[in-house]
N, C-alpha and C. Protein backbone atom coordinates (compact mmCIF):
# COMPACT_ATOMS: atom_id res chain seq x y z
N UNK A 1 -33.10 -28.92 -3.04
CA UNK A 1 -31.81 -28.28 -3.11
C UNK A 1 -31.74 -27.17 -2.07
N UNK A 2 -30.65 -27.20 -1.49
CA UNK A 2 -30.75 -25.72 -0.43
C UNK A 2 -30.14 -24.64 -1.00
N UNK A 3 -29.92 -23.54 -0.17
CA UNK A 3 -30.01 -22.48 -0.52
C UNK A 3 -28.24 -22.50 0.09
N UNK A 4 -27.67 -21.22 -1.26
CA UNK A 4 -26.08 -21.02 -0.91
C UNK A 4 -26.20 -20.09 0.68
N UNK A 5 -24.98 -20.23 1.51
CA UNK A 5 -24.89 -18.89 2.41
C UNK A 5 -23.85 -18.45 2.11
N UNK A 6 -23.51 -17.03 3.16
CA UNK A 6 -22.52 -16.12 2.78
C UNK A 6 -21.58 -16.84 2.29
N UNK A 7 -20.74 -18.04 2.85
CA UNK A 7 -19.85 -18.52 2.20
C UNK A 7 -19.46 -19.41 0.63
N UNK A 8 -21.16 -19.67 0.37
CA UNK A 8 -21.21 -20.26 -0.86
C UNK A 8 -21.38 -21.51 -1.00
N UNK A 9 -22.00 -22.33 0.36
CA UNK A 9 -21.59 -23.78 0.66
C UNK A 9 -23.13 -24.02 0.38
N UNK A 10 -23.17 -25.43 -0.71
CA UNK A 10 -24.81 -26.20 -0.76
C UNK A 10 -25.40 -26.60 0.36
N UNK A 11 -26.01 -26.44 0.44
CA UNK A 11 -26.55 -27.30 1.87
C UNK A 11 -27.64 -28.69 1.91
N UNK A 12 -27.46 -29.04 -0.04
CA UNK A 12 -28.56 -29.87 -0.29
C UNK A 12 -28.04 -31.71 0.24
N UNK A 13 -26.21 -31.57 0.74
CA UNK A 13 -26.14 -32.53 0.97
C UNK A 13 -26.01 -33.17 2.19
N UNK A 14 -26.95 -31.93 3.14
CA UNK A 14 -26.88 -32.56 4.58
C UNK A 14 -28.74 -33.02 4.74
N UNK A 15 -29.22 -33.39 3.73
CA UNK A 15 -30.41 -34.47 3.62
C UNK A 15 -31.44 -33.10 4.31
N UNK A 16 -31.51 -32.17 4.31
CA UNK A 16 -32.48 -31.46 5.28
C UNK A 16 -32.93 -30.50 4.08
N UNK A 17 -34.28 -30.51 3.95
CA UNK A 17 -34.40 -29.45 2.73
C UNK A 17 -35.17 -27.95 3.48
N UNK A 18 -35.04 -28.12 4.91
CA UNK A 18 -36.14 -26.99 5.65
C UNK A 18 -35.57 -26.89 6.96
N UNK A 19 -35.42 -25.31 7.25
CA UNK A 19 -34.75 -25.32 8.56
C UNK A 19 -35.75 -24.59 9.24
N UNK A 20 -37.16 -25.44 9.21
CA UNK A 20 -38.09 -25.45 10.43
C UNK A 20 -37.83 -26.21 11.33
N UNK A 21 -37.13 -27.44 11.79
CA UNK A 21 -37.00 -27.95 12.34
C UNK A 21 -36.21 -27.00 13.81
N UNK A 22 -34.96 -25.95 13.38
CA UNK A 22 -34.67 -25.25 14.12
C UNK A 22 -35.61 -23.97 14.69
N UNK A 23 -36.83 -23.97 14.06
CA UNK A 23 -37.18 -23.10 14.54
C UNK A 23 -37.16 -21.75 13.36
N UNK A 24 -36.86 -22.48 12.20
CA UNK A 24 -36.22 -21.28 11.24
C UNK A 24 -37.18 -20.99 10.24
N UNK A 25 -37.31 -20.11 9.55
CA UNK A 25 -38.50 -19.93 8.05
C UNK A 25 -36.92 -20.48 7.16
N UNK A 26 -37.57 -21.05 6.15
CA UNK A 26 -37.10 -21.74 5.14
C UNK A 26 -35.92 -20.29 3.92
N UNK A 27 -36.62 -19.26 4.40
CA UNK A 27 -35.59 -18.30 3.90
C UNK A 27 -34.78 -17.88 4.91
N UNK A 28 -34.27 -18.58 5.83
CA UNK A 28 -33.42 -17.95 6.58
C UNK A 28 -31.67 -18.43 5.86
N UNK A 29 -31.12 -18.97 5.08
CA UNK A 29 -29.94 -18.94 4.47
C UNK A 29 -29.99 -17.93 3.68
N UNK A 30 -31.26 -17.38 2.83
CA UNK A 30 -31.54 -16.69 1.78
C UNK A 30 -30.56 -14.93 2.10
N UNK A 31 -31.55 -15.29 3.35
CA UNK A 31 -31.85 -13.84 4.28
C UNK A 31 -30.47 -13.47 4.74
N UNK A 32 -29.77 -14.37 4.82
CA UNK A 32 -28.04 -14.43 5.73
C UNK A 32 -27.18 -13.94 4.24
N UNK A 33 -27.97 -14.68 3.45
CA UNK A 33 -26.77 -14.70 1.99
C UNK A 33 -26.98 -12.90 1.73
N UNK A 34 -28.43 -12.50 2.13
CA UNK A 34 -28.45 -10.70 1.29
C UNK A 34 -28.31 -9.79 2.01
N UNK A 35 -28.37 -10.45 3.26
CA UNK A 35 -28.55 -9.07 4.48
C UNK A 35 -26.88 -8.52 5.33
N UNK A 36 -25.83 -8.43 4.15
CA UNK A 36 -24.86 -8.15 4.51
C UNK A 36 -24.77 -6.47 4.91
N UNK A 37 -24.26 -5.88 6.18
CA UNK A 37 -24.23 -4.84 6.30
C UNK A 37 -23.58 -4.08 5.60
N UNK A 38 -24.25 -2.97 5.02
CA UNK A 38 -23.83 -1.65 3.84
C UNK A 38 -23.20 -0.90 4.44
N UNK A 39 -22.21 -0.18 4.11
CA UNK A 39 -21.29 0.59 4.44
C UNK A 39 -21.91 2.35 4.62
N UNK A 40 -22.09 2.66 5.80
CA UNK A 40 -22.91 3.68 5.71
C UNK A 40 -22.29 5.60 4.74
N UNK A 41 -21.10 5.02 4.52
CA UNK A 41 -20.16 5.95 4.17
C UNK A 41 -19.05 5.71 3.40
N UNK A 42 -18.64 5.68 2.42
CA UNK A 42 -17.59 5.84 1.68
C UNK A 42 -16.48 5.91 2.28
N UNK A 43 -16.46 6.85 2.87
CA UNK A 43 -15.04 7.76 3.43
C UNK A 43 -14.50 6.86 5.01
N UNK A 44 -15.75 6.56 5.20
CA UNK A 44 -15.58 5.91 6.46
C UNK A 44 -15.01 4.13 6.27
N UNK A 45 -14.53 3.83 5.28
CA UNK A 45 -14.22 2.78 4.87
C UNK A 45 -13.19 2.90 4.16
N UNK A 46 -12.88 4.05 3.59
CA UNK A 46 -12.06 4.38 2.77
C UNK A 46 -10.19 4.21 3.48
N UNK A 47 -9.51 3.38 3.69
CA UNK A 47 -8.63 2.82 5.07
C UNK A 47 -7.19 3.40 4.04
N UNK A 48 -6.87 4.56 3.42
CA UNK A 48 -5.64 4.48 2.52
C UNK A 48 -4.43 4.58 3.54
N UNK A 49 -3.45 3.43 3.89
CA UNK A 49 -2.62 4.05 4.31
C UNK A 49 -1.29 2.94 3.98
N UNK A 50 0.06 3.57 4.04
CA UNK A 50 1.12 2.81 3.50
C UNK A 50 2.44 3.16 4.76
N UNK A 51 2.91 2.22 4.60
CA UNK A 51 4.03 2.15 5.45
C UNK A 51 5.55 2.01 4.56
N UNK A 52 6.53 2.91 4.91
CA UNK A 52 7.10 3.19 5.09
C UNK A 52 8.65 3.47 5.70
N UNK A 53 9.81 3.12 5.62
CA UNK A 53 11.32 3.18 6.73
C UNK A 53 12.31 3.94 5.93
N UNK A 54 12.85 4.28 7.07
CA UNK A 54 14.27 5.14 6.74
C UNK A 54 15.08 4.28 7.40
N UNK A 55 16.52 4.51 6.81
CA UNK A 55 17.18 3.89 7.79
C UNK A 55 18.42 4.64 7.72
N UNK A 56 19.43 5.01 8.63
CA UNK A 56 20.58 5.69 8.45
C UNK A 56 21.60 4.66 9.45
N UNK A 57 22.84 4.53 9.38
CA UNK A 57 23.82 3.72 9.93
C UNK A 57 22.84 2.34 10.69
N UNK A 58 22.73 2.75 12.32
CA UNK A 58 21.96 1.33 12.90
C UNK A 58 20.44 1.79 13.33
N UNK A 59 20.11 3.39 12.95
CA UNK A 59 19.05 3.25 13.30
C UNK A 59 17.68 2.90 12.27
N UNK A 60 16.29 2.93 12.35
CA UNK A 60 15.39 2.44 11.92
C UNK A 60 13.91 3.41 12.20
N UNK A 61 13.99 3.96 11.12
CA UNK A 61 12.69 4.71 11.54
C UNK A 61 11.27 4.14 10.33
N UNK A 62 10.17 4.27 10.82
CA UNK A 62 8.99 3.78 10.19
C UNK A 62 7.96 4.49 10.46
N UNK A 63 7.69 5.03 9.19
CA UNK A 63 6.57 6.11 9.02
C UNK A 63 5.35 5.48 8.79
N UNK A 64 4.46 5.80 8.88
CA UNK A 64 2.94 5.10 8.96
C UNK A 64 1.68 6.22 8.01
N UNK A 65 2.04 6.67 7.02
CA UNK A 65 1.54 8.09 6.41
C UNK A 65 -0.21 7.21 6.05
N UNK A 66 -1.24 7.98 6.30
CA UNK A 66 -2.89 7.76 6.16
C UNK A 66 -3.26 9.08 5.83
N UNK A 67 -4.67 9.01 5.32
CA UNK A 67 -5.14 10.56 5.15
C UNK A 67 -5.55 11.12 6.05
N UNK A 68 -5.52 11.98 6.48
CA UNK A 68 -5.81 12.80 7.50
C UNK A 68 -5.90 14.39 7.26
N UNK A 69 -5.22 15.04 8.58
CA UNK A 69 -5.11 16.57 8.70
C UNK A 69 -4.24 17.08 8.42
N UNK A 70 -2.87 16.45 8.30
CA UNK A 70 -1.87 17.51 8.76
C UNK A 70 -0.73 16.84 9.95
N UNK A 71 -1.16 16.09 10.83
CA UNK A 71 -0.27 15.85 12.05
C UNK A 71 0.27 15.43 11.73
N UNK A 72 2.01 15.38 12.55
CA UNK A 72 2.33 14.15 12.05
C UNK A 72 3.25 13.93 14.07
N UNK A 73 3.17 12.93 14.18
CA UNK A 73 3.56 12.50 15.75
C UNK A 73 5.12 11.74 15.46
N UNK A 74 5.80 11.96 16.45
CA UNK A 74 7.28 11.18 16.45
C UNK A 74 6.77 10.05 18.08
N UNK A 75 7.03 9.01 17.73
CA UNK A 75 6.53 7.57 19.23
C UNK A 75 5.45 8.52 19.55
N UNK A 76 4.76 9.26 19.49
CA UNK A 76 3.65 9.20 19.94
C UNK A 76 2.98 11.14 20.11
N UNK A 77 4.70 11.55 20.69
CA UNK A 77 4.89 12.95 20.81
C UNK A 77 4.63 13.42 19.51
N UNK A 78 4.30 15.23 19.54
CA UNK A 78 4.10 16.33 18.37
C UNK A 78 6.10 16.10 17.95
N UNK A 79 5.79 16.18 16.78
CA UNK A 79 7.43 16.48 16.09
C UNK A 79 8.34 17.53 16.64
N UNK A 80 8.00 18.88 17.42
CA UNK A 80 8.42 19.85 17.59
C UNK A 80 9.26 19.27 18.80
N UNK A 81 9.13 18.66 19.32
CA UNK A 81 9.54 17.58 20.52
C UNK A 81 10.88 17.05 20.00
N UNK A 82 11.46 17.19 19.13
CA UNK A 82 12.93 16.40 18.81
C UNK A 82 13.91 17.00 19.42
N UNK A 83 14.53 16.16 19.63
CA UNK A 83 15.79 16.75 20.22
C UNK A 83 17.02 16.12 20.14
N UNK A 84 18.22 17.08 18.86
CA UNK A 84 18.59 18.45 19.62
C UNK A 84 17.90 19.10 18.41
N UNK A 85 17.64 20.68 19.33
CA UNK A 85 16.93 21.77 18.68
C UNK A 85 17.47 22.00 17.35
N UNK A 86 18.94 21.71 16.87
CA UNK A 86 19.96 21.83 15.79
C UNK A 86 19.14 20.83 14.38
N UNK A 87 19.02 19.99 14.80
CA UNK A 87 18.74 18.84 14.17
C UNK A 87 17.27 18.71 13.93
N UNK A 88 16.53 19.41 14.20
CA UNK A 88 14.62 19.61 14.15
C UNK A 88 14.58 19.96 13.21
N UNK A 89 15.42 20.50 12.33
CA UNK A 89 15.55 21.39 10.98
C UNK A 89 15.17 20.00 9.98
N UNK A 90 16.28 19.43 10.26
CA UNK A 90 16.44 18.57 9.33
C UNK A 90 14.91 17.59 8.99
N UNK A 91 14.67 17.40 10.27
CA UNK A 91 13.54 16.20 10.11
C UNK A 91 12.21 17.27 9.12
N UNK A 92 12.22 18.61 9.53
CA UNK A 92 11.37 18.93 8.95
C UNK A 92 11.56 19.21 7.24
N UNK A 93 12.57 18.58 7.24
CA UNK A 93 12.92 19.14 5.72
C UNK A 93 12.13 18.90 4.31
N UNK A 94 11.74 17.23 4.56
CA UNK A 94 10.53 17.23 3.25
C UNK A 94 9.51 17.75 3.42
N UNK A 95 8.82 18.01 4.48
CA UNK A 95 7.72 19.02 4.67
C UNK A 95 7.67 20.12 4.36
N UNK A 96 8.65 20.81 4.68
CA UNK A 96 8.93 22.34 3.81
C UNK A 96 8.72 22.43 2.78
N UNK A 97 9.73 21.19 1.81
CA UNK A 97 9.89 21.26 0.60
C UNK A 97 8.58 20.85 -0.20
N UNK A 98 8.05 19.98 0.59
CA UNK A 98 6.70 20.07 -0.53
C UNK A 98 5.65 20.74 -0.17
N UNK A 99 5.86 21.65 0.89
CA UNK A 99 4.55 22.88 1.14
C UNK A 99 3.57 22.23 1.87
N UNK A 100 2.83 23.28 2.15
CA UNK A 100 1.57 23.19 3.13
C UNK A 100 0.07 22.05 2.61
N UNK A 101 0.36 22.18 1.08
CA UNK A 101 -0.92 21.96 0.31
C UNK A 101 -0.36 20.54 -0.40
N UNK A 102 0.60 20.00 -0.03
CA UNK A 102 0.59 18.79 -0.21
C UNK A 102 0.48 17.82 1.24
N UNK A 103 1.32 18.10 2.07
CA UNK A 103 1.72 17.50 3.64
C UNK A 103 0.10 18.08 4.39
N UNK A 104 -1.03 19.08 4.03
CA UNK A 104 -2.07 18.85 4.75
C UNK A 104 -2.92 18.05 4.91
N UNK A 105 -2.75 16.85 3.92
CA UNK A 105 -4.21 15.69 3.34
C UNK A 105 -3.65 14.59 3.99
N UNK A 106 -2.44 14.90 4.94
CA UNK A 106 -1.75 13.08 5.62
C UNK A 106 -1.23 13.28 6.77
N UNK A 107 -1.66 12.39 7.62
CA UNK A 107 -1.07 12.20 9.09
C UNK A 107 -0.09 11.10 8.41
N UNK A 108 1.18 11.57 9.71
CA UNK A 108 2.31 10.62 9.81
C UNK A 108 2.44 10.52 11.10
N UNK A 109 2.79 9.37 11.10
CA UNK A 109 2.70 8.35 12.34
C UNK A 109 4.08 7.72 12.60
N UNK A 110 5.32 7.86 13.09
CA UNK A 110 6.81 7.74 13.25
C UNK A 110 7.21 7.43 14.62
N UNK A 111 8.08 6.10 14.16
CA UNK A 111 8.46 5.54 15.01
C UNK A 111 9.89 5.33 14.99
N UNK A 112 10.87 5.65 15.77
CA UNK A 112 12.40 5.11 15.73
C UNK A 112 12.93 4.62 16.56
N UNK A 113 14.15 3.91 16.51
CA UNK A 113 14.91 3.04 17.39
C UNK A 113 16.15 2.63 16.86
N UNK A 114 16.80 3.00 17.92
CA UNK A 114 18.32 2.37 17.60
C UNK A 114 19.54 3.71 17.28
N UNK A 115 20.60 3.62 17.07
CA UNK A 115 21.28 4.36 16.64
C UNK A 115 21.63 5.73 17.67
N UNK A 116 22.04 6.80 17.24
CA UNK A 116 22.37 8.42 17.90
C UNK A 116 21.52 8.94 17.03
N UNK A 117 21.82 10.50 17.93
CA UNK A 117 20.49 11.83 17.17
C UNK A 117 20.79 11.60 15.91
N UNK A 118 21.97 12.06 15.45
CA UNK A 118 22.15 12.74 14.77
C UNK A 118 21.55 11.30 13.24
N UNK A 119 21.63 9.88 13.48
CA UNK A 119 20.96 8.47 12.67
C UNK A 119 19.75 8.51 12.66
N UNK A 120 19.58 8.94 14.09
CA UNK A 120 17.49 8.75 13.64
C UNK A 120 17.19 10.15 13.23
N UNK A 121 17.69 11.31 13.72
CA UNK A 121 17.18 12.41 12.53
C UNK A 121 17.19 12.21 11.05
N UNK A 122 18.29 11.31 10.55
CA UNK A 122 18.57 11.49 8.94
C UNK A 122 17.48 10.08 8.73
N UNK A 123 17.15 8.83 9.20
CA UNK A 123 16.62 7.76 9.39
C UNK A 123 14.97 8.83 9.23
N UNK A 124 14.72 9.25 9.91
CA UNK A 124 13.30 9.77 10.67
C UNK A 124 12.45 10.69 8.92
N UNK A 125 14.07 11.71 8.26
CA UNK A 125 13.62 12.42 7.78
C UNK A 125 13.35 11.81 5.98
N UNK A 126 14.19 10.27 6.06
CA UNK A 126 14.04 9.58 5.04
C UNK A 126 12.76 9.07 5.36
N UNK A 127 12.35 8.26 6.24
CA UNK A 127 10.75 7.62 6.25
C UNK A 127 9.61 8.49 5.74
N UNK A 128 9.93 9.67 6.05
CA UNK A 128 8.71 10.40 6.28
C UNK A 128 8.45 11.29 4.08
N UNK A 129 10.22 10.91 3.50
CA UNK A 129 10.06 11.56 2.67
C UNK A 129 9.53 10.23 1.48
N UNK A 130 9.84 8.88 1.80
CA UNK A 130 9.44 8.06 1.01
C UNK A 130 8.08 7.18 1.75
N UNK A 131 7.22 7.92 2.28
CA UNK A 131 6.25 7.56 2.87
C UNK A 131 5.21 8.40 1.97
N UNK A 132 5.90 9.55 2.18
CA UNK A 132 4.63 10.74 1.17
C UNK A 132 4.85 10.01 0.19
N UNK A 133 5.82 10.22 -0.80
CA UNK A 133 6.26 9.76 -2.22
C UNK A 133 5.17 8.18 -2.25
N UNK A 134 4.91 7.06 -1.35
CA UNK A 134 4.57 6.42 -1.81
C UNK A 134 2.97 6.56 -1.61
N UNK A 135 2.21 7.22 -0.80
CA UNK A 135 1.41 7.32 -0.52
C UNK A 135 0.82 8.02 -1.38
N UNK A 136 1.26 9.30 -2.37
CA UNK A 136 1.03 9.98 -3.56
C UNK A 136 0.97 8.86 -4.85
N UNK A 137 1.93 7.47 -4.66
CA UNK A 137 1.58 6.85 -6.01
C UNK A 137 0.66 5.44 -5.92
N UNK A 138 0.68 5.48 -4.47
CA UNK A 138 -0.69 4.25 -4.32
C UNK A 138 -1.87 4.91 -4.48
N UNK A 139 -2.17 6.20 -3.95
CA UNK A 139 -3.40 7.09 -3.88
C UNK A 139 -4.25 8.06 -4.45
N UNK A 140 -3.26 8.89 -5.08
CA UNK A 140 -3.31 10.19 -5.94
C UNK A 140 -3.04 9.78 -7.31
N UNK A 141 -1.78 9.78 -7.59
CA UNK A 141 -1.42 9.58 -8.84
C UNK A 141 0.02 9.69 -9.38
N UNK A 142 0.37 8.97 -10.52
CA UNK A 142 1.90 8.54 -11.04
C UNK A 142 2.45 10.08 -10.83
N UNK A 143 1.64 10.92 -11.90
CA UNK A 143 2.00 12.51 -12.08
C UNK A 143 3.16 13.21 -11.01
N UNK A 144 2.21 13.33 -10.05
CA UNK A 144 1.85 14.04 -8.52
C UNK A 144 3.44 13.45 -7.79
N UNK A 145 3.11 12.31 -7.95
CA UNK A 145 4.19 11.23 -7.23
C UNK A 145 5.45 11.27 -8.07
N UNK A 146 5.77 11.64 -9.53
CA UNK A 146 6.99 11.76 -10.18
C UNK A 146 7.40 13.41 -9.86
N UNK A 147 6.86 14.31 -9.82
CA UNK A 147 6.86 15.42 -9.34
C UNK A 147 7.40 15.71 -7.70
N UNK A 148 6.80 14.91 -7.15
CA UNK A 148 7.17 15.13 -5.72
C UNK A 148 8.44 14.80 -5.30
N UNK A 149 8.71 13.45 -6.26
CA UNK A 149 9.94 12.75 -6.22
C UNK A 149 11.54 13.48 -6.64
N UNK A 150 10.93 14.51 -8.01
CA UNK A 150 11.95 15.65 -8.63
C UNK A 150 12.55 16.16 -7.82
N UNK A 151 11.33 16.61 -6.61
CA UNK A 151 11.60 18.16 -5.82
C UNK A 151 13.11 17.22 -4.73
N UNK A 152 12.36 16.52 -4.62
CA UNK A 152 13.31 15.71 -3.05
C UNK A 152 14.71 15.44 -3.63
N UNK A 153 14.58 14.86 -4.28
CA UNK A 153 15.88 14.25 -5.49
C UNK A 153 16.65 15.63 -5.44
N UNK A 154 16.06 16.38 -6.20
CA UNK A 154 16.63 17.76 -6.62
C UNK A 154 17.70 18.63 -4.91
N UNK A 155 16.36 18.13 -3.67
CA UNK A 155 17.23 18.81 -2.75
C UNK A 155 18.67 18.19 -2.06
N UNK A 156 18.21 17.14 -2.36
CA UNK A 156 18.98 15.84 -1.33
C UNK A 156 18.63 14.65 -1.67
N UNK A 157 19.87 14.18 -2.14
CA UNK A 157 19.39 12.60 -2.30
C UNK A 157 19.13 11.43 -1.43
N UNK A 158 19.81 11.33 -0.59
CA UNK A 158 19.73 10.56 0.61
C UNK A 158 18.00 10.71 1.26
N UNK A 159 17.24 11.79 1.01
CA UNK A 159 15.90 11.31 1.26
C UNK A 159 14.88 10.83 0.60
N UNK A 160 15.55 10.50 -0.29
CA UNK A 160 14.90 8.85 -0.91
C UNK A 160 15.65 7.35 -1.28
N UNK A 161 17.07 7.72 -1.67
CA UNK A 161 17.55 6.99 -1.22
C UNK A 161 19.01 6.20 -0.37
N UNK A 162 18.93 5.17 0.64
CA UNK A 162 19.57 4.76 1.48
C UNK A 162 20.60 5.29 1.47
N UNK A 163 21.57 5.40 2.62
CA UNK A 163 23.16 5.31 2.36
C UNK A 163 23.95 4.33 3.00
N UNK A 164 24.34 3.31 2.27
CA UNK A 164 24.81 1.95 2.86
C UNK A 164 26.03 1.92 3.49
N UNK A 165 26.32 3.17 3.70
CA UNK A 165 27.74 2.89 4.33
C UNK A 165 27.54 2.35 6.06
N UNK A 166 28.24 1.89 6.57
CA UNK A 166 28.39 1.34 7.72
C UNK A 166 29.68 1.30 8.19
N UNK A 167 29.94 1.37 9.57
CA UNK A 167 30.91 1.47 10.50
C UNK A 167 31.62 -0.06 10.47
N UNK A 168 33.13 0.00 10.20
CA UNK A 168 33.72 -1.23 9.89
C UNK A 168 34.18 -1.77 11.19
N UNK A 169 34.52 -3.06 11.38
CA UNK A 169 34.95 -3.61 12.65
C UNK A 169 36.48 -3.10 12.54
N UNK A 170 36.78 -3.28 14.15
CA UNK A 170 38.46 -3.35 14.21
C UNK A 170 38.64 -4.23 14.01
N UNK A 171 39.75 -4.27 13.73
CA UNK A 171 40.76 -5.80 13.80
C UNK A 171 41.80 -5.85 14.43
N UNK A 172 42.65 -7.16 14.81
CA UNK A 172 43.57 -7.17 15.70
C UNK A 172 45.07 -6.60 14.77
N UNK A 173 45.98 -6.45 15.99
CA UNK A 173 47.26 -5.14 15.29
C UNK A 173 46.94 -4.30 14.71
N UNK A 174 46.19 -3.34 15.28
CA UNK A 174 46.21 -2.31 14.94
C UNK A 174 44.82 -1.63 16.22
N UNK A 175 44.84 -0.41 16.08
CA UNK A 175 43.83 0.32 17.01
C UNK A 175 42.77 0.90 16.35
N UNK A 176 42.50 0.38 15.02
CA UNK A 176 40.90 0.58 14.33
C UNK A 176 41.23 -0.34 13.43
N UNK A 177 39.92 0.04 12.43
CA UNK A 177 39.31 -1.07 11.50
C UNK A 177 40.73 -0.81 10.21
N UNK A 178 41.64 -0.04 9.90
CA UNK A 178 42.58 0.08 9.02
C UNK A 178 44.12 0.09 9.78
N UNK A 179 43.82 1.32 10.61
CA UNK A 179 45.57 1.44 10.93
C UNK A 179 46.12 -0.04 11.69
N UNK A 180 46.97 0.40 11.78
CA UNK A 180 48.16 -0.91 12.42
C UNK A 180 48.93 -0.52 13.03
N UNK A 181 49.37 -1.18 14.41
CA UNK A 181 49.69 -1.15 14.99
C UNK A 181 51.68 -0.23 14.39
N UNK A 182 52.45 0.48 15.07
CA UNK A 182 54.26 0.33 14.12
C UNK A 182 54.95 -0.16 14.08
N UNK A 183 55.27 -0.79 12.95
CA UNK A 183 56.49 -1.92 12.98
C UNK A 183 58.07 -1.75 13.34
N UNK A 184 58.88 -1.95 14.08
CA UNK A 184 59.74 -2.42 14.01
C UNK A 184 60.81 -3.02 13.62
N UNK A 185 61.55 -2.85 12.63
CA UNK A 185 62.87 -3.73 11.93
C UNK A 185 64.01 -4.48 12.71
N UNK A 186 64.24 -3.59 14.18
CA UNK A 186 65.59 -3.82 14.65
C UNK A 186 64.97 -3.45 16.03
């Protein structure tokens, strides 16, 4: 009978009961099946991270929240980098609100596209607030994560959830998506 390997496969039905023939000691499946490399570190394996989107009218932002330090990057740049200076407020807004001692244990990682400032700021500042929120209830805990959720809720709703409104088409007779063109009787 042969011996299982990593994958679990017999090997008693390829007629060979000894892999001297290759040149091998007879425990070499044995040796393959136990000698899987150990993880030298916990932490170093430890991969927690969840993804994340905002979205406001057409734009699309996607947060990438992992444990970390503290950073958090917009495409690649430091956040302080947004622009307009008016509107930097905003993106930083769930960060404020949940303090230093929650937003220090996670890098965010943000990406946007599409839309005007003023879509990917509100887009940018939703990813980043239902990125924590989920990253607190895959990681930490329900508690932590119903709590965090209060505070945001409590400031603003729209940064957790969507606002589906959208820009309507025009239509013909008329010069937008409602008015009409003036009628005439005589």
């Amino acid at each position: 009978m042969g011996y299982p390997l990593a994958l679990g496969i017999d090997l008693s039905c390829c007629g060979r009961q000894s892999w001297s023939h290759r040149g091998l000691s007879d425990s070499f499946p044995r040796a393959l099946y136990w000698t899987s490399p150990a993880p030298k570190n916990m932490a170093e394996t430890k991969n927690e991270k969840v993804q994340c989107f905002g979205r406001k009218k057409t734009s699309v932002a996607v947060a990438l929240v992992r444990t970390g330090s503290g950073q958090v990057r917009l495409n690649g740049c430091p956040l302080h980098t947004v622009k307009p200076d008016i509107l930097r407020v905003k993106v930083y807004e769930p960060l404020l609100l949940l303090g230093k001692d929650r937003c220090s244990k996670v890098d965010i990682r943000l990406r946007v596209k599409g839309g005007g400032f003023t879509g990917q700021v509100y887009a940018l500042r939703q990813a980043i607030a239902k990125g924590i929120v989920a990253y607190y209830q895959k990681f930490i805990d329900e508690a932590s994560k119903k709590e965090i959720k209060d505070i945001l809720m409590a400031y603003d709703r729209s940064l957790i959830v969507a606002d589906p409104r959208r820009c309507e088409p025009k239509k013909f007779g008329g010069r937008s998506a409602r008015s009409r063109f003036q009628k005439s009787y005589r």
